[in-house]
Protein backbone atom coordinates (compact mmCIF):
# COMPACT_ATOMS: atom_id res chain seq x y z
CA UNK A 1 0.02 7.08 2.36
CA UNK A 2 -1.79 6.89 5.60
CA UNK A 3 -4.86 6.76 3.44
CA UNK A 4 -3.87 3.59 1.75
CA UNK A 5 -2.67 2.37 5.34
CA UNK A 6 -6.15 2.90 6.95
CA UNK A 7 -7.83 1.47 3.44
CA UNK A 8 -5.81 -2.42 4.02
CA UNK A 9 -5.96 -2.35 7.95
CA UNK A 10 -9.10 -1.11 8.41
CA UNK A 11 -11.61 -1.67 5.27
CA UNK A 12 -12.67 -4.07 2.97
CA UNK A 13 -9.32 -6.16 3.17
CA UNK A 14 -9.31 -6.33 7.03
CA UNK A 15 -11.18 -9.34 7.52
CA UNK A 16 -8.28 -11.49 5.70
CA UNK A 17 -5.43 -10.28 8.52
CA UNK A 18 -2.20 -9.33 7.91
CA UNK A 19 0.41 -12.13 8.36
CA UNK A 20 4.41 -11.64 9.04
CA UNK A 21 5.84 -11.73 5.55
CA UNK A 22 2.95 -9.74 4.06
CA UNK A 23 3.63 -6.80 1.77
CA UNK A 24 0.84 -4.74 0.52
CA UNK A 25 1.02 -3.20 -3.03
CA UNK A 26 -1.18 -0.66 -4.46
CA UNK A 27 -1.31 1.66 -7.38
CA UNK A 28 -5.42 1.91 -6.64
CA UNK A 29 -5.94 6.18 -6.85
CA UNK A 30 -9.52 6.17 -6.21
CA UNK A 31 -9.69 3.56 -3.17
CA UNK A 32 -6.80 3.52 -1.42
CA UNK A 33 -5.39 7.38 -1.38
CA UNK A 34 -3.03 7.26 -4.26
CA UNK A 35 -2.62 10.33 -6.46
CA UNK A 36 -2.85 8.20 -9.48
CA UNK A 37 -1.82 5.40 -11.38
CA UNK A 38 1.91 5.50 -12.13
CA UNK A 39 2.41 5.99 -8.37
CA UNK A 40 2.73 2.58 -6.93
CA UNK A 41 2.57 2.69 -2.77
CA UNK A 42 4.66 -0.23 -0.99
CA UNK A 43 3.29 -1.03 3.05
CA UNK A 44 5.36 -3.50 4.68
CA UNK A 45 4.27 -4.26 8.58
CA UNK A 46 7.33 -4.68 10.73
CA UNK A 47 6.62 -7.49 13.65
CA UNK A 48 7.99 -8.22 16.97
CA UNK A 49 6.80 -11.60 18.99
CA UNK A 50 4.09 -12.27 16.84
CA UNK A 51 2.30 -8.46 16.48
CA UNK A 52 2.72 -5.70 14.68
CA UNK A 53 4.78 -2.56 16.17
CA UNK A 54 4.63 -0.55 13.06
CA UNK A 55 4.60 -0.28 9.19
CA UNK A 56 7.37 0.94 6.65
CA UNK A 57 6.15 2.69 3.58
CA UNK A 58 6.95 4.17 0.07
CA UNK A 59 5.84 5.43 -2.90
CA UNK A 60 7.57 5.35 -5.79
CA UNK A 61 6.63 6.56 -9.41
CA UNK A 62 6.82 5.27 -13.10
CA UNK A 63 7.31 7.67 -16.07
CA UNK A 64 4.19 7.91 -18.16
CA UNK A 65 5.03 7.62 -21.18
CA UNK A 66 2.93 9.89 -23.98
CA UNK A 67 0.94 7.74 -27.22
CA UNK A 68 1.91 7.77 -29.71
CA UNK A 69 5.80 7.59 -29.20
């Protein structure tokens, strides 16, 4: 997860800023560190005064479900 972390601080994405109330969703496996796409990572950035003091994450996963049922 610190992979996807680094990706939406630090890359591409950086330049927009992260605001308080911001939650940052990604289920990206080739750009952002996921393992792939049924795993969906959740970054939420916890702020005190105005800056952020640290970020809460989780990944959670979907069932993949086989074709044709």
């Amino acid at each position: 997860m610190i992979v996807q972390l680094r990706y939406y601080t630090e890359g591409p994405g950086k330049d927009e800023g992260i605001q308080e109330g911001d939650v940052l969703v990604s289920n990206n496996p080739q750009l952002a560190g996921g393992s792939h796409l049924p795993d969906i990572t959740v970054i939420t950035p916890v702020f005190n005064q105005g800056k952020i003091v640290f970020f809460v994450a989780s990944r959670g996963h979907h069932q993949v479900q086989p074709w044709p049922p």
